[in-house]
C-alpha atoms as a PDB file:
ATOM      1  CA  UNK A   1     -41.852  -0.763 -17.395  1.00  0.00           C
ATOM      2  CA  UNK A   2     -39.702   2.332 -18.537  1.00  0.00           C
ATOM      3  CA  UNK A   3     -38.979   2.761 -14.468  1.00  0.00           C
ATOM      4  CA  UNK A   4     -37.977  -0.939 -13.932  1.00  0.00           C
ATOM      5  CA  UNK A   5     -35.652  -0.690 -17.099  1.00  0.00           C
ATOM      6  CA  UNK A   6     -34.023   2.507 -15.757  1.00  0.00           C
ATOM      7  CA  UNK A   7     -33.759   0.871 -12.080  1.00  0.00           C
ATOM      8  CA  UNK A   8     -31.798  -1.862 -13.512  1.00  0.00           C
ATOM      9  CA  UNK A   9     -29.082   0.213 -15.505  1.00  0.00           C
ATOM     10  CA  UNK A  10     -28.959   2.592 -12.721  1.00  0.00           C
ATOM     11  CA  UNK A  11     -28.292  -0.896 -10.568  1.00  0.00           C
ATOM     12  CA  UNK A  12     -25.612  -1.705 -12.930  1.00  0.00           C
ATOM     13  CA  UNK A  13     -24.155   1.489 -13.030  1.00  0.00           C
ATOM     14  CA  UNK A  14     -23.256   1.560  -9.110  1.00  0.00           C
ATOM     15  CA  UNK A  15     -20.138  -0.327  -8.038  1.00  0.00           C
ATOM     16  CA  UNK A  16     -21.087  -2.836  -5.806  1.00  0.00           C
ATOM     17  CA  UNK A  17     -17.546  -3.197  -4.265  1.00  0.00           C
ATOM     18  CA  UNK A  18     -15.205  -0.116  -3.130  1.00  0.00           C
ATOM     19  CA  UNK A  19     -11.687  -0.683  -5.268  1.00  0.00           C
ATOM     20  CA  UNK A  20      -9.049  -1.716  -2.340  1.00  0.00           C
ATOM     21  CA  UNK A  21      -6.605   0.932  -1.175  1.00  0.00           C
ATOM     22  CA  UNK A  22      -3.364  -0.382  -0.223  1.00  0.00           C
ATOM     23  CA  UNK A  23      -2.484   0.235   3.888  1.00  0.00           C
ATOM     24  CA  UNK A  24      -0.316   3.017   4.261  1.00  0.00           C
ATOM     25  CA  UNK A  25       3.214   2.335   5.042  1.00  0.00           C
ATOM     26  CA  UNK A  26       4.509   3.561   8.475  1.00  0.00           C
ATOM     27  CA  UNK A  27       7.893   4.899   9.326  1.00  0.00           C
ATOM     28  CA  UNK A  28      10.462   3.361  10.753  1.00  0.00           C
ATOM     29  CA  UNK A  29      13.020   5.499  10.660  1.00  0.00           C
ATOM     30  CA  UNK A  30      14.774   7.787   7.921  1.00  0.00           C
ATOM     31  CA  UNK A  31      18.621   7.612   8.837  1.00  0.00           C
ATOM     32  CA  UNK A  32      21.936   9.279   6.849  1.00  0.00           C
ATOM     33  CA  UNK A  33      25.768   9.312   7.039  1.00  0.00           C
ATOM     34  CA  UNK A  34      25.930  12.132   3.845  1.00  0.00           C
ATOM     35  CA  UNK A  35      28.187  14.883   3.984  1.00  0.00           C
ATOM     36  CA  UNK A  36      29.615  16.718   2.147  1.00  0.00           C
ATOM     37  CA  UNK A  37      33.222  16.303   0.155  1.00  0.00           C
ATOM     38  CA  UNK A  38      36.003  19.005  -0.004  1.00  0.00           C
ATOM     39  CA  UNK A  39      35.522  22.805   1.120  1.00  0.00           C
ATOM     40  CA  UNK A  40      35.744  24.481  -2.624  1.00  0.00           C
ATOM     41  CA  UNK A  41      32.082  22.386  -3.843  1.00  0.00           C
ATOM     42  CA  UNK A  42      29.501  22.069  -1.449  1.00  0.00           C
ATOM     43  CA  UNK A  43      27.628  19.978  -4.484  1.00  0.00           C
ATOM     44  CA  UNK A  44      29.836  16.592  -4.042  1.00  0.00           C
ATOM     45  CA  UNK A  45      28.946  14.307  -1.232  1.00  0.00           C
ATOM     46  CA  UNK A  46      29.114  10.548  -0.020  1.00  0.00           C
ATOM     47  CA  UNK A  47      27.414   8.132   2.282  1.00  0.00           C
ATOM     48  CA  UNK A  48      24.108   6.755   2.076  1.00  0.00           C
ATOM     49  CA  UNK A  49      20.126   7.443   2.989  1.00  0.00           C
ATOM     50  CA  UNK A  50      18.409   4.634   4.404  1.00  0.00           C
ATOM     51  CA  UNK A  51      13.953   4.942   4.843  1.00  0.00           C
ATOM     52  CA  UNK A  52      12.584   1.979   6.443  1.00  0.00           C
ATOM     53  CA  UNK A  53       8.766   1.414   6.393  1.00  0.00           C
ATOM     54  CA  UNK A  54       6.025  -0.587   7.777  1.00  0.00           C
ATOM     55  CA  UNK A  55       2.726  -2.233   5.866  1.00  0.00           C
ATOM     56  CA  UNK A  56       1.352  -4.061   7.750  1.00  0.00           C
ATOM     57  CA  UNK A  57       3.763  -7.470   8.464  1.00  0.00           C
ATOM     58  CA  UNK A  58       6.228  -5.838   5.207  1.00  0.00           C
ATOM     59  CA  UNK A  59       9.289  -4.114   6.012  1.00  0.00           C
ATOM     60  CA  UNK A  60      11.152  -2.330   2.724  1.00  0.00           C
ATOM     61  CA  UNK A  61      12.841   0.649   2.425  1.00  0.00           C
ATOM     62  CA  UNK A  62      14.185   3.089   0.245  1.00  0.00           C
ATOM     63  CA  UNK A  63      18.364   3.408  -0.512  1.00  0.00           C
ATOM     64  CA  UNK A  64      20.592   6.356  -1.680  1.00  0.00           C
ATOM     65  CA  UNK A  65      24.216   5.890  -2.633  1.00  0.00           C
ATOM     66  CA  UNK A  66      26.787   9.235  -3.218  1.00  0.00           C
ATOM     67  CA  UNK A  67      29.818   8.572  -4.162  1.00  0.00           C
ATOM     68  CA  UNK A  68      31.478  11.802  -4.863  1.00  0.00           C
ATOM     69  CA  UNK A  69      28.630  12.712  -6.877  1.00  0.00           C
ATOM     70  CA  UNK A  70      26.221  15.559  -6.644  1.00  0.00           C
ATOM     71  CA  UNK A  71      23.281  14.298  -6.679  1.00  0.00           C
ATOM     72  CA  UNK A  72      22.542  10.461  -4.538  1.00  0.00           C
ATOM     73  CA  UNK A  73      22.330   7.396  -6.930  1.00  0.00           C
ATOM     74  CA  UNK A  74      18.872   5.582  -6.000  1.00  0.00           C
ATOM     75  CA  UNK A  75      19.485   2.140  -4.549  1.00  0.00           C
ATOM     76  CA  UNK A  76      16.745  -0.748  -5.895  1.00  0.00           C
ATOM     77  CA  UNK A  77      16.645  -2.696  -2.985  1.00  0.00           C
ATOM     78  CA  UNK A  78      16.404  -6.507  -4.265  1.00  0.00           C
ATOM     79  CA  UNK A  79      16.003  -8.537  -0.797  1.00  0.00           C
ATOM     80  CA  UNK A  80      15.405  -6.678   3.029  1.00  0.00           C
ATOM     81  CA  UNK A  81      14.933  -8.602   5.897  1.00  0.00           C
ATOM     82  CA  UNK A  82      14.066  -7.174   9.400  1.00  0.00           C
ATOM     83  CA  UNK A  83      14.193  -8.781  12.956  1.00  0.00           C
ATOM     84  CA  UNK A  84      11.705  -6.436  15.225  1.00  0.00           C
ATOM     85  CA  UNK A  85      12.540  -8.252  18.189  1.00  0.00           C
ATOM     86  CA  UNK A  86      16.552  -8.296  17.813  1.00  0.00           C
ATOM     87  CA  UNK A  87      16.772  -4.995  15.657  1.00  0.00           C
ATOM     88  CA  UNK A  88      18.691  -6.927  12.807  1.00  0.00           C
ATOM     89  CA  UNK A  89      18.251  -5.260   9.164  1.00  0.00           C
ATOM     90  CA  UNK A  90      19.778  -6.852   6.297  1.00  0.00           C
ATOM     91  CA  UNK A  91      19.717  -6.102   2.570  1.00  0.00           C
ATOM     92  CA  UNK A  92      21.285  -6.214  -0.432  1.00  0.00           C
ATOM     93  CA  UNK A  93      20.410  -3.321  -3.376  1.00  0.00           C
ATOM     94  CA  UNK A  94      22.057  -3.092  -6.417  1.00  0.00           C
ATOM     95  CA  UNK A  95      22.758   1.103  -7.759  1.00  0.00           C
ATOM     96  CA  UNK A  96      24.706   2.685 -10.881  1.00  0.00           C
ATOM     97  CA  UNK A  97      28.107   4.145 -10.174  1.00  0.00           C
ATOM     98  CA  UNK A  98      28.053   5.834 -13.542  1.00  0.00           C
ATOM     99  CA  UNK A  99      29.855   4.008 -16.707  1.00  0.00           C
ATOM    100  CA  UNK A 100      32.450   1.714 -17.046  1.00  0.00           C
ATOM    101  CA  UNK A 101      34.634   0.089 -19.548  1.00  0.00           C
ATOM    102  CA  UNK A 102      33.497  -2.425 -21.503  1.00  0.00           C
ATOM    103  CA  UNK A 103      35.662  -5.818 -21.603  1.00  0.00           C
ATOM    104  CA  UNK A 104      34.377  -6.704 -24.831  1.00  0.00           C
ATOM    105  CA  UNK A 105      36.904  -4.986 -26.923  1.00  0.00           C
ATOM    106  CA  UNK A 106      34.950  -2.652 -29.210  1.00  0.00           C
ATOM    107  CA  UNK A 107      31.683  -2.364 -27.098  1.00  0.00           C
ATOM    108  CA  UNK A 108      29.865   0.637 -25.826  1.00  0.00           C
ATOM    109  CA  UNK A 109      30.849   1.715 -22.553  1.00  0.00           C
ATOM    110  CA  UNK A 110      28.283  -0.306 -19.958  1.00  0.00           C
ATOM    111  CA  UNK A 111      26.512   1.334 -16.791  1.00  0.00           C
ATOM    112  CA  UNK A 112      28.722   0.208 -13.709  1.00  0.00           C
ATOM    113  CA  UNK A 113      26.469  -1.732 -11.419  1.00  0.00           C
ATOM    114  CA  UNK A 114      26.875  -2.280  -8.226  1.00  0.00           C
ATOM    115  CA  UNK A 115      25.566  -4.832  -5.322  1.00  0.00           C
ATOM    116  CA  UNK A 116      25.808  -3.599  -1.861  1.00  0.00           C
ATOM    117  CA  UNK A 117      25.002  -5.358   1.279  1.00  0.00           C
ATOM    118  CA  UNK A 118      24.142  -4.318   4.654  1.00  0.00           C
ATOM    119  CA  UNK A 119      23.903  -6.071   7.691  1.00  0.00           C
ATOM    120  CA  UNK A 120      23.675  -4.168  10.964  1.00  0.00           C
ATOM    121  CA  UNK A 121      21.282  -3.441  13.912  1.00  0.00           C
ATOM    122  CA  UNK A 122      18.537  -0.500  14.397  1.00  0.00           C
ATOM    123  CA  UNK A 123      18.892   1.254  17.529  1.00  0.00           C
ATOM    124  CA  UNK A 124      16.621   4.129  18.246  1.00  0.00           C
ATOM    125  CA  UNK A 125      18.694   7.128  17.101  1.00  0.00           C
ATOM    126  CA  UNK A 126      20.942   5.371  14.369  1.00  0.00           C
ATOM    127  CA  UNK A 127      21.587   2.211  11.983  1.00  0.00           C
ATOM    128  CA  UNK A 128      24.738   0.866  12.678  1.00  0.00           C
ATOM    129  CA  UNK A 129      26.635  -2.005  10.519  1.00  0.00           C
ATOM    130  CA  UNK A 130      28.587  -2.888   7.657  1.00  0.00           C
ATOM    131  CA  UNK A 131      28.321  -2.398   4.250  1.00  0.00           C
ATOM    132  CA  UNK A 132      29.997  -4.225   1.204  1.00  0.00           C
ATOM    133  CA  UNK A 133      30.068  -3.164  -2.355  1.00  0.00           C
ATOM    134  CA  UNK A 134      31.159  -5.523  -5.288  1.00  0.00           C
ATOM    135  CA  UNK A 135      31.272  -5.010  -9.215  1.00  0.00           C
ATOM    136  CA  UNK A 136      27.602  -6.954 -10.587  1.00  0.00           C
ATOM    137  CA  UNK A 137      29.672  -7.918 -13.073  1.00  0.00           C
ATOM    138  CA  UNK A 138      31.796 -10.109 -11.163  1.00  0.00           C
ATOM    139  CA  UNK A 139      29.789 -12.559  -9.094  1.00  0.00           C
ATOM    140  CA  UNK A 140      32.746 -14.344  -8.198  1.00  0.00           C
ATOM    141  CA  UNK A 141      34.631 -10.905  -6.593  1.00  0.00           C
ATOM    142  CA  UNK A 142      34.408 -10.287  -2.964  1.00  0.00           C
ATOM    143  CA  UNK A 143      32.775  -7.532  -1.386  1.00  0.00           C
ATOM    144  CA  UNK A 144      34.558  -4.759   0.239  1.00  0.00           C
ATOM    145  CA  UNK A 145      33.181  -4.045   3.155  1.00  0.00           C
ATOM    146  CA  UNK A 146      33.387  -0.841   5.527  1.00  0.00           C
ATOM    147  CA  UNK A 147      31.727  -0.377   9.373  1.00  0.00           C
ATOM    148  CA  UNK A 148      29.272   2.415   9.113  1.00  0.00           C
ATOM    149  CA  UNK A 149      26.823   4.440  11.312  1.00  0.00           C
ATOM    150  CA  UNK A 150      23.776   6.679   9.779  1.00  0.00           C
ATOM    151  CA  UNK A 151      21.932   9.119  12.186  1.00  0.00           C
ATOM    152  CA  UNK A 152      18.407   9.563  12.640  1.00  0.00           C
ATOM    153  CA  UNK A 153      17.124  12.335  10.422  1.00  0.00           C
ATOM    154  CA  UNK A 154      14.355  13.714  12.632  1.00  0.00           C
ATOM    155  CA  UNK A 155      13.021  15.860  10.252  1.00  0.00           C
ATOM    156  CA  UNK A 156      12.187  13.469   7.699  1.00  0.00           C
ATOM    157  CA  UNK A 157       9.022  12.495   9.692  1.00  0.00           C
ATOM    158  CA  UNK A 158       8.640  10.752  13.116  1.00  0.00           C
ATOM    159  CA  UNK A 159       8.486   6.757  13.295  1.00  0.00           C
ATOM    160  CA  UNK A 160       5.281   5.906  13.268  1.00  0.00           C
ATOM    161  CA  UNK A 161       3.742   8.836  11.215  1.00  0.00           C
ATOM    162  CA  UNK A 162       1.746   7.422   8.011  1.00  0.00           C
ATOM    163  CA  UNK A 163       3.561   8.081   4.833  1.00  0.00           C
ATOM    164  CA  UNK A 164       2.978   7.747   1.264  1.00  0.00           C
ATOM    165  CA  UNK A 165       5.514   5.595  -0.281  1.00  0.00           C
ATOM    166  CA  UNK A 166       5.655   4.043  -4.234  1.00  0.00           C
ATOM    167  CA  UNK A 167       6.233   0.429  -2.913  1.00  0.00           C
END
């Protein structure tokens, strides 16, 4: 009886089912436009990073805005859409440009958001396309909007390599 009884914990002890593991995400691509601003401060630079991955029938990616800054604002990417067969990308991610006036007279400075939108083409060595950037405060402003190419960055991985991504 004692052997039955410790059978039947032990039974209950061992999962029955392995937890899921989400797929890993393949590369697309990893492209960037960055350089760097003025000869006298290597530490200021502008353009963007772009990562585009694969899971499975899900294509997302990861965006990083300079502006003059020193470090790359991170990009939360809100809606990406991705033609395979034409090579169209499109998204739209809103970022922090830092802080901004308040219009409320006697408010706290608030964080400047921004929306930017991209719509361009992949090709194999470089994104190619425009981007816009409006206030987030001002749904009714128009975008302003700038043609823009960002190189393959070869040594961020090869497209198809399996990486490890916090989607």
């Amino acid at each position: 009886m004692k052997f039955l009884a410790t059978f039947l914990i032990a039974a209950c002890l061992v999962p029955t089912a392995r937890a899921v593991e989400p797929a890993s995400a393949r590369l697309l691509g990893y492209y960037s436009n960055m350089q760097t601003e003025g000869a006298d401060d290597p530490h200021f630079v502008s353009g963007y990073n772009v990562a585009l991955y694969q899971r499975e029938a899900e294509t997302f990616g990861q965006v990083m805005v300079a502006i003059g800054s020193s470090e790359p604002a991170p990009a939360t990417i809100q809606k990406l859409t991705y033609d395979p067969k034409k090579k169209l990308l499109t998204f739209i991610a809103e970022y922090s440009s830092g802080l901004a006036s308040n219009p409320v007279k006697g408010a706290p400075d608030r964080e400047a958001l921004q929306v930017l939108t991209f719509s361009g083409v992949v090709r194999p060595q470089s994104i190619s396309g425009k981007v816009g950037i409006r206030d987030f405060y001002c749904g009714q402003c128009k975008p302003v909007f700038k043609r823009v190419t960002l190189k393959r960055i070869s040594e961020m991985g090869s497209p198809g390599e399996v990486q490890s991504t916090a989607q």
